[in-house]
C-alpha atoms as a PDB file:
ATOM      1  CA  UNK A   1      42.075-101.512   9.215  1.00  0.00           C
ATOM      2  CA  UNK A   2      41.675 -98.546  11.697  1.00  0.00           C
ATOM      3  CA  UNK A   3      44.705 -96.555  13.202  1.00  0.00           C
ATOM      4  CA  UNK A   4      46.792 -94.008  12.910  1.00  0.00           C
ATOM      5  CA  UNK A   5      49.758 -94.227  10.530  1.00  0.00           C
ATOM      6  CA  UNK A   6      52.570 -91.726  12.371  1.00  0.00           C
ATOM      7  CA  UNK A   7      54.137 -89.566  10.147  1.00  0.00           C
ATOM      8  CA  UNK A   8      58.376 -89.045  10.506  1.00  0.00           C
ATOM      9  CA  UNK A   9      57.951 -85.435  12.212  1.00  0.00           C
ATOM     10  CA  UNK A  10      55.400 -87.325  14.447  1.00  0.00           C
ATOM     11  CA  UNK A  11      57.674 -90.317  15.457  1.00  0.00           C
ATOM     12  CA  UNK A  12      60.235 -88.019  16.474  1.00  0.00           C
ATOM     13  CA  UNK A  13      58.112 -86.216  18.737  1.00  0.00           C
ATOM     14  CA  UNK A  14      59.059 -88.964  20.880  1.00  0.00           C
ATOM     15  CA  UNK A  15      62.389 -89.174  20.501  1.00  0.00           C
ATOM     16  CA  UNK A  16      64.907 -88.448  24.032  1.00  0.00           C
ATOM     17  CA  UNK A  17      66.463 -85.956  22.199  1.00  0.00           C
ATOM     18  CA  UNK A  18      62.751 -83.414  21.436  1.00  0.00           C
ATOM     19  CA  UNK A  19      63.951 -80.202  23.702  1.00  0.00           C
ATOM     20  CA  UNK A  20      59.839 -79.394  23.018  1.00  0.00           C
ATOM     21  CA  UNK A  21      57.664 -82.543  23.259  1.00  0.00           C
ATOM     22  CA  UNK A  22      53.529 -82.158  22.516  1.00  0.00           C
ATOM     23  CA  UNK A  23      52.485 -82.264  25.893  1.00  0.00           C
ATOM     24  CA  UNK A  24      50.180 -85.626  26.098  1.00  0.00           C
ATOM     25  CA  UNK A  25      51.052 -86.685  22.745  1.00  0.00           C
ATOM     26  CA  UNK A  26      53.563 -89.687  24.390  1.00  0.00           C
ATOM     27  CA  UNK A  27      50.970 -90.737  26.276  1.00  0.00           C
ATOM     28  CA  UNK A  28      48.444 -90.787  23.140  1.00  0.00           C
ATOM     29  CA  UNK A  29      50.937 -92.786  21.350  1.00  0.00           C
ATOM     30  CA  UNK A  30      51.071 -95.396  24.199  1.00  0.00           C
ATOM     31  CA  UNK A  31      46.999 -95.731  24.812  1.00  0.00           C
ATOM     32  CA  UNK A  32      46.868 -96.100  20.878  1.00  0.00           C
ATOM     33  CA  UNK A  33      49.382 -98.402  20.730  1.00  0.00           C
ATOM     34  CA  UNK A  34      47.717-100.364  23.874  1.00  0.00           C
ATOM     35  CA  UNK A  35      45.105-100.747  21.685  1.00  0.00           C
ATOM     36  CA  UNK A  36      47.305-101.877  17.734  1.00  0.00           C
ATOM     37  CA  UNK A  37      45.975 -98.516  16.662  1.00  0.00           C
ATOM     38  CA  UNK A  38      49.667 -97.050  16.443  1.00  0.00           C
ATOM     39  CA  UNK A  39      51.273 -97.775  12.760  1.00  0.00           C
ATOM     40  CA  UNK A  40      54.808 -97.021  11.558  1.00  0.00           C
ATOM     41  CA  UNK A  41      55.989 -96.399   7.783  1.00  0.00           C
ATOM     42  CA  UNK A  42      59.207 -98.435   6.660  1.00  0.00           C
ATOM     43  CA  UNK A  43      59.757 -94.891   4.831  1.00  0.00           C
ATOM     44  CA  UNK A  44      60.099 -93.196   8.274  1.00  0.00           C
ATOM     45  CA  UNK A  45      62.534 -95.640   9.263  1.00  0.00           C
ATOM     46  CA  UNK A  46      64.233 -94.747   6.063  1.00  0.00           C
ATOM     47  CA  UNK A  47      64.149 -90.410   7.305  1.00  0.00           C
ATOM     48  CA  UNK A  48      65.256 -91.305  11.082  1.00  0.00           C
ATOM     49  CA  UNK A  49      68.244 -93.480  10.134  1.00  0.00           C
ATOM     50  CA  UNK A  50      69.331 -90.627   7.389  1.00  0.00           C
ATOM     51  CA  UNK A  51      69.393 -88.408   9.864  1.00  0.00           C
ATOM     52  CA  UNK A  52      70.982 -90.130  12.765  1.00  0.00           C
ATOM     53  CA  UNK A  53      73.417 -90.929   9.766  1.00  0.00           C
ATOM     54  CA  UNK A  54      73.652 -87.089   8.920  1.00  0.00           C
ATOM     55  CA  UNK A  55      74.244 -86.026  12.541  1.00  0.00           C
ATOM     56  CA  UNK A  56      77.272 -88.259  12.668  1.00  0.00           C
ATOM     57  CA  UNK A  57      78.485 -86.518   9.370  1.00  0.00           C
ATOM     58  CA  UNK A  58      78.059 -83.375  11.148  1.00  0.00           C
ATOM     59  CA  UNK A  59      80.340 -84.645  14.578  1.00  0.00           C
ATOM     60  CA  UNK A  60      77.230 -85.412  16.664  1.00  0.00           C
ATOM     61  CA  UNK A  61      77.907 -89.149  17.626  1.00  0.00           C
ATOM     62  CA  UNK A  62      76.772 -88.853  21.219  1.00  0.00           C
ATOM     63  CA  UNK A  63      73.402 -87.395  19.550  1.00  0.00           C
ATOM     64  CA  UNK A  64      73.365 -89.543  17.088  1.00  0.00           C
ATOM     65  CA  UNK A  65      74.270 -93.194  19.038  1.00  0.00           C
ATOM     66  CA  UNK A  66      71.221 -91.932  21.405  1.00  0.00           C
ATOM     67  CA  UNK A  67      68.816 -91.322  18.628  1.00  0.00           C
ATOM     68  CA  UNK A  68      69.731 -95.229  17.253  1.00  0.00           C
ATOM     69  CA  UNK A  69      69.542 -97.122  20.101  1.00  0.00           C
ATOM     70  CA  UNK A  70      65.891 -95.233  20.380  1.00  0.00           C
ATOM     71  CA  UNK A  71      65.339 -95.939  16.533  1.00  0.00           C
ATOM     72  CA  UNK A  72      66.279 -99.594  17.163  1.00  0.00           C
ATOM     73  CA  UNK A  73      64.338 -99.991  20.109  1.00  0.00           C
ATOM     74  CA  UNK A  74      61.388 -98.475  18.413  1.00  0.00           C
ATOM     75  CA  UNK A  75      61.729-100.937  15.394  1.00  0.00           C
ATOM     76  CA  UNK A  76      61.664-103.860  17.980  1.00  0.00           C
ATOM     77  CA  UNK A  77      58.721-102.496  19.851  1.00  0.00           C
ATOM     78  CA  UNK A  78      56.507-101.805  16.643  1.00  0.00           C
ATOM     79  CA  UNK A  79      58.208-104.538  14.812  1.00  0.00           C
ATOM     80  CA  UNK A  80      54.691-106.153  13.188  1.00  0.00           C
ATOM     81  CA  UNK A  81      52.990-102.535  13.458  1.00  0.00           C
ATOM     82  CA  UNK A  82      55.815-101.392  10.649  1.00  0.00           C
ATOM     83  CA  UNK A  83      53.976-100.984   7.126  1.00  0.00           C
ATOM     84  CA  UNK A  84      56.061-102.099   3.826  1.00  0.00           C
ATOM     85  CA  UNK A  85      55.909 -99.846   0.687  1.00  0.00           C
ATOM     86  CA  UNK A  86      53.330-102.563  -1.037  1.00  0.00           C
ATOM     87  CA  UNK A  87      52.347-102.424  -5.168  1.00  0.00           C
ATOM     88  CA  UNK A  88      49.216-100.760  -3.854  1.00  0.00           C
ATOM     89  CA  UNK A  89      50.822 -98.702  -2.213  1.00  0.00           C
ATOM     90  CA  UNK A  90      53.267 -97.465  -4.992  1.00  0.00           C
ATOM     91  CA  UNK A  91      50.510 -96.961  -7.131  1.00  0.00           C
ATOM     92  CA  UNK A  92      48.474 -94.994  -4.799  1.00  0.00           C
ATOM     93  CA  UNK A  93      51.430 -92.696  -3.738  1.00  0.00           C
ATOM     94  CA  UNK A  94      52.466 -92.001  -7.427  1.00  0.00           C
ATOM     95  CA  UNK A  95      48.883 -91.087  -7.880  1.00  0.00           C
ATOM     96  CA  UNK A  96      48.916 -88.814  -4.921  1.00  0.00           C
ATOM     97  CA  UNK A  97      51.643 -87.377  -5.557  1.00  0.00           C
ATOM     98  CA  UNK A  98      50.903 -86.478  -9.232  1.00  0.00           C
ATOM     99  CA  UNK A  99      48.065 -84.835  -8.308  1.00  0.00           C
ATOM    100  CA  UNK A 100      49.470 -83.029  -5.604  1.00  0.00           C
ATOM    101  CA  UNK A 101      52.245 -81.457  -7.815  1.00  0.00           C
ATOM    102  CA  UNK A 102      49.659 -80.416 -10.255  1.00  0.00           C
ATOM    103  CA  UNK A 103      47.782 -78.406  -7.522  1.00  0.00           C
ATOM    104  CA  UNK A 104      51.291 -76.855  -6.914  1.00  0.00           C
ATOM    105  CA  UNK A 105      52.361 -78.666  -4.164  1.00  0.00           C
ATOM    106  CA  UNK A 106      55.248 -80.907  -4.381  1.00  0.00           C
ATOM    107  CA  UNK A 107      55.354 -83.492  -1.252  1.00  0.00           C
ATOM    108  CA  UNK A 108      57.991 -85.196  -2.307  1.00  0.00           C
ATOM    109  CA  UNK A 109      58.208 -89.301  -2.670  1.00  0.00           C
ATOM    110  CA  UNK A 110      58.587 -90.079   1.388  1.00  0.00           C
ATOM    111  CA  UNK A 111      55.829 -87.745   2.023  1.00  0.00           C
ATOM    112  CA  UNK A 112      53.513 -89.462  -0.733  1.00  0.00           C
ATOM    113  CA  UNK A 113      54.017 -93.151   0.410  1.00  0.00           C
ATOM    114  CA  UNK A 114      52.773 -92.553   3.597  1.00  0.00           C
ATOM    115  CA  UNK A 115      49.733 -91.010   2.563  1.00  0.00           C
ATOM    116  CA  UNK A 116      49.416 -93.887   0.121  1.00  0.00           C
ATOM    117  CA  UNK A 117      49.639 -96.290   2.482  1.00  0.00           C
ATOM    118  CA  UNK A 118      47.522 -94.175   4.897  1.00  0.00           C
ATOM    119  CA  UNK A 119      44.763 -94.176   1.976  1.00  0.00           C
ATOM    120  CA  UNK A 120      45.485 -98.240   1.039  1.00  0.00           C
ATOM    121  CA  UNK A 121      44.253 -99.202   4.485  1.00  0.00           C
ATOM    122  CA  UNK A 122      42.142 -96.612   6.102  1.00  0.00           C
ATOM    123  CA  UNK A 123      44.517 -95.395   8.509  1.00  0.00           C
ATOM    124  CA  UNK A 124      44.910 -91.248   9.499  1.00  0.00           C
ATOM    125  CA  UNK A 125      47.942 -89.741   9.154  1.00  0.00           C
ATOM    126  CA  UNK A 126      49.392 -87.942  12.633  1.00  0.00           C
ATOM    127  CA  UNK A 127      51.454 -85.059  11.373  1.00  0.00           C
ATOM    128  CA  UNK A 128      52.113 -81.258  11.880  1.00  0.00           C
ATOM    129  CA  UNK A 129      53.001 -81.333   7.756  1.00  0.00           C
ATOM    130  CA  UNK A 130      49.255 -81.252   7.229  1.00  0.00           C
ATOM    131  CA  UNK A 131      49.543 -79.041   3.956  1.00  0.00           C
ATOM    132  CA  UNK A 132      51.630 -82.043   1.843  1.00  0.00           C
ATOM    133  CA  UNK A 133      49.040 -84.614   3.465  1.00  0.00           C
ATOM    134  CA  UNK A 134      46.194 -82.613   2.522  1.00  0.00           C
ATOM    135  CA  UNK A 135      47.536 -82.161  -1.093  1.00  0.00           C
ATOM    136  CA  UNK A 136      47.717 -86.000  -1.097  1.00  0.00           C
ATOM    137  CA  UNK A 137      44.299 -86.315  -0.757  1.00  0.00           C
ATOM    138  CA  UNK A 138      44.432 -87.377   2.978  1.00  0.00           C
ATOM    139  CA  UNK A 139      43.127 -85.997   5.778  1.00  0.00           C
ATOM    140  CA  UNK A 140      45.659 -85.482   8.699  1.00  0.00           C
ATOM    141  CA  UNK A 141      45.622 -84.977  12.489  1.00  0.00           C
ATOM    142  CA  UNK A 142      48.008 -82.700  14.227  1.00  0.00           C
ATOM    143  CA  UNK A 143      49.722 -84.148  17.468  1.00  0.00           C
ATOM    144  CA  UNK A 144      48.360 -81.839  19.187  1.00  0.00           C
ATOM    145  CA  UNK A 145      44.812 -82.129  17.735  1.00  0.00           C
ATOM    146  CA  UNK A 146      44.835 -85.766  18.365  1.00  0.00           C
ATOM    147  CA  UNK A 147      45.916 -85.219  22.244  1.00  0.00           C
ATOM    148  CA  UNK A 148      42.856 -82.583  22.186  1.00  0.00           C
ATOM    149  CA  UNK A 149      40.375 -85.267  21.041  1.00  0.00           C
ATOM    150  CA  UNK A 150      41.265 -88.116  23.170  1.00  0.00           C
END
């Protein structure tokens, strides 16, 4: 498989509610996806609903009800394009993630299933967290690096 696995920070780069969008990065996103290159985590659905679920803690319904009909809409749109946490998977992340922690760098368990899934099936990991990605043993692309490259 070849694609790009979008990391949580880089998913919500296209969220209605980013006051500072990538410039060209929606628009990268959609030719990708055009062409099935555009993959989604099941752990990133996990993040956006926690914090549409925090912001309503916090009194910021109209926020919040925005950011899940988005979230829902984006889990219909990418519905077969949204990657399960697999056995492989698990064992890769834990793997990852071990090693990671004992170069000092502690990516934390969302973080590390991506970029075990990313590794699983050959996909690249869009992210501005390139340091916990890196530690993983993956090599990421920025947003704005992939909009340059295009």
């Amino acid at each position: 498989m070849t694609g790009f696995l979008l990391d949580t920070n880089a998913i919500s780069l296209l969220a209605p509610t980013k006051a500072k969008p990538v410039p060209g990065f929606v628009e990268w996103v959609e030719r990708r996806d055009f062409e099935r290159q555009i993959f989604l985590s099941v752990v990133s659905i996990h993040e956006m609903e926690r914090g549409i679920h925090r912001l309503e803690g916090t009194g910021a319904v109209r926020k919040a009800e925005a950011l899940r009909t988005w979230l829902l809409g984006l889990i219909e749109g990418y519905d077969d394009k949204i990657l399960p946490v697999a056995l492989w998977t698990a064992t890769l992340s834990g793997q990852a993630e071990a090693a990671a922690i004992g170069a000092g760098r502690n990516p934390g368990m969302a973080d590390a299933l991506i970029a075990g899934t990313a590794k699983a099936l050959g996909l690249t990991v869009v992210t501005d967290n390139v340091g916990d990605f890196v530690a993983c043993g993956v090599a990421p692309l920025r947003p704005a690096e992939a909009v340059a490259q295009a």
